[in-house]
C-alpha atoms as a PDB file:
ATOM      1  CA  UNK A   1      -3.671 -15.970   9.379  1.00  0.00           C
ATOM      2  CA  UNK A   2      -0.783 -14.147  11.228  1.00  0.00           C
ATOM      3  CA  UNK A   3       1.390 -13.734   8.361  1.00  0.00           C
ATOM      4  CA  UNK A   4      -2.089 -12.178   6.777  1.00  0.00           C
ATOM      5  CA  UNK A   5      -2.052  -9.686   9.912  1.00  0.00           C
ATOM      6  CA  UNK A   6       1.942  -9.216   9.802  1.00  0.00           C
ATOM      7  CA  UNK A   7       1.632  -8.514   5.602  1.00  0.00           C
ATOM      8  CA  UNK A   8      -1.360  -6.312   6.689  1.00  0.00           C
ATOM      9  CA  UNK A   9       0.385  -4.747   8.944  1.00  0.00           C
ATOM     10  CA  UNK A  10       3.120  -3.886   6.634  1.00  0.00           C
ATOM     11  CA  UNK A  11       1.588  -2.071   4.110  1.00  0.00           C
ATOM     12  CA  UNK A  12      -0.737   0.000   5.935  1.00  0.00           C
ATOM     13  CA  UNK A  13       2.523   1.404   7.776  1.00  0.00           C
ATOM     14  CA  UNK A  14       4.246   1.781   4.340  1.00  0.00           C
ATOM     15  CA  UNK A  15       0.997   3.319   2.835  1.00  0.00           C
ATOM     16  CA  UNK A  16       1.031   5.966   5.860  1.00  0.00           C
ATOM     17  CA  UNK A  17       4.940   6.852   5.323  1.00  0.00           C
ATOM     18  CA  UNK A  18       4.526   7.256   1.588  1.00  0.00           C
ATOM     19  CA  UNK A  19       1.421   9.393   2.505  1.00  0.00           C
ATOM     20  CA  UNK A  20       3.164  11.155   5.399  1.00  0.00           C
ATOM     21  CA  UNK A  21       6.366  11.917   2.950  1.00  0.00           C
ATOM     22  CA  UNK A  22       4.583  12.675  -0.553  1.00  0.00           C
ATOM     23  CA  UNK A  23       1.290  14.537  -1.597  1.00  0.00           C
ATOM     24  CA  UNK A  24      -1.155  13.983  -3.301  1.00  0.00           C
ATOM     25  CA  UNK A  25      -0.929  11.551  -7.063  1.00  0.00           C
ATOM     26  CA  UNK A  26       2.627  10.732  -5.989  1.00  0.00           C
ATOM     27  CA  UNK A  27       2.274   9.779  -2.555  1.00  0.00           C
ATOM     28  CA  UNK A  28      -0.501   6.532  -4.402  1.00  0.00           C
ATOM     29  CA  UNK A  29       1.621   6.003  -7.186  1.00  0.00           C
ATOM     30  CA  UNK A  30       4.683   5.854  -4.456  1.00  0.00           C
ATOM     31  CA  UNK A  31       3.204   3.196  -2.680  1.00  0.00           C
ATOM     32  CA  UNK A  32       1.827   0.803  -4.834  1.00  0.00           C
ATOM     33  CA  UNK A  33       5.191   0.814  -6.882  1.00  0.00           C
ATOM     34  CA  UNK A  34       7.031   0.054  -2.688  1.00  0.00           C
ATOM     35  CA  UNK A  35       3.907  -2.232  -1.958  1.00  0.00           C
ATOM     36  CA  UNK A  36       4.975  -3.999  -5.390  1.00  0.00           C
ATOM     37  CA  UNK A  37       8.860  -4.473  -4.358  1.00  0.00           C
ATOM     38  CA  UNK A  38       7.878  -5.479  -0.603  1.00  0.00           C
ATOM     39  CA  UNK A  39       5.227  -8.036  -2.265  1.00  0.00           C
ATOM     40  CA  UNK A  40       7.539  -9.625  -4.779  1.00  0.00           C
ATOM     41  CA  UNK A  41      10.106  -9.828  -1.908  1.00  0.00           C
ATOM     42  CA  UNK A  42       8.138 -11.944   0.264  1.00  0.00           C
ATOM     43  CA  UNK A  43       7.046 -13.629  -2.733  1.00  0.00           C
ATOM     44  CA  UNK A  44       2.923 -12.906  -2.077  1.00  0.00           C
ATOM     45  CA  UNK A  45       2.619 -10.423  -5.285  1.00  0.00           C
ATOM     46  CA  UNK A  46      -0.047 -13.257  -7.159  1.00  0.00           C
ATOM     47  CA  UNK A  47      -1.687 -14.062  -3.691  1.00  0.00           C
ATOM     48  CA  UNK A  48      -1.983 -10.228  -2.321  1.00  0.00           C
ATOM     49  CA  UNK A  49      -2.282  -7.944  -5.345  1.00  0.00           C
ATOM     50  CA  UNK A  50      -5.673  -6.494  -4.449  1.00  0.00           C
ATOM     51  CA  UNK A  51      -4.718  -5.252  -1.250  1.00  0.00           C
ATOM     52  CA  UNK A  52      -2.357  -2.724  -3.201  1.00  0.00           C
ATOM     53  CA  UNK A  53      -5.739  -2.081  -4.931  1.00  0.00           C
ATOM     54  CA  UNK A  54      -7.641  -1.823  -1.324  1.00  0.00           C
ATOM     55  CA  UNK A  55      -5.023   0.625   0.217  1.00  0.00           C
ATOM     56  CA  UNK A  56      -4.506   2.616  -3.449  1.00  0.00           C
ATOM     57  CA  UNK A  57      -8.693   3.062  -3.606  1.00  0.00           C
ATOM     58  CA  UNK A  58      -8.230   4.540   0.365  1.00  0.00           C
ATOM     59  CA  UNK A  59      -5.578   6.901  -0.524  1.00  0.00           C
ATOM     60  CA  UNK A  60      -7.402   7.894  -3.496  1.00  0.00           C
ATOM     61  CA  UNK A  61     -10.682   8.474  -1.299  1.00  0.00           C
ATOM     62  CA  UNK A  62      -8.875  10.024   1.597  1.00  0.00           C
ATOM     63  CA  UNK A  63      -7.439  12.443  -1.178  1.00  0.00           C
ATOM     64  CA  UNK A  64     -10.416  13.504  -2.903  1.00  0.00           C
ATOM     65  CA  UNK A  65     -11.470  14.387   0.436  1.00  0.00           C
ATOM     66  CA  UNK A  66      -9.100  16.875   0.842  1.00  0.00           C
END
């Protein structure tokens, strides 16, 4: 459960840098391709995947709200 919190964690601060740094279409599509590499590198890509799809559906909420 804590290394469900840690990998949580994780890729809500990279989802806020990549939003914080890009706009927009590239600032999704920048994320899920880093949420991809940091996935595969702790070797959770099969287990995780659909939290890249939680955190890409936010972003793509939060900018259709702008």
């Amino acid at each position: 459960m804590l290394k469900f919190l840690v990998l949580l964690l994780v890729l809500w601060l990279l989802f806020k840098v990549t939003d914080g740094v890009f706009k927009g279409c590239i600032a999704l599509f920048a994320f899920v391709f880093l949420g991809v590499i940091v996935l595969a590198f702790l070797g959770l890509l099969l287990k995780f995947w659909w939290l890249l799809l939680v955190f890409f559906l936010l972003g793509v909420a939060v900018a259709n709200k702008n």
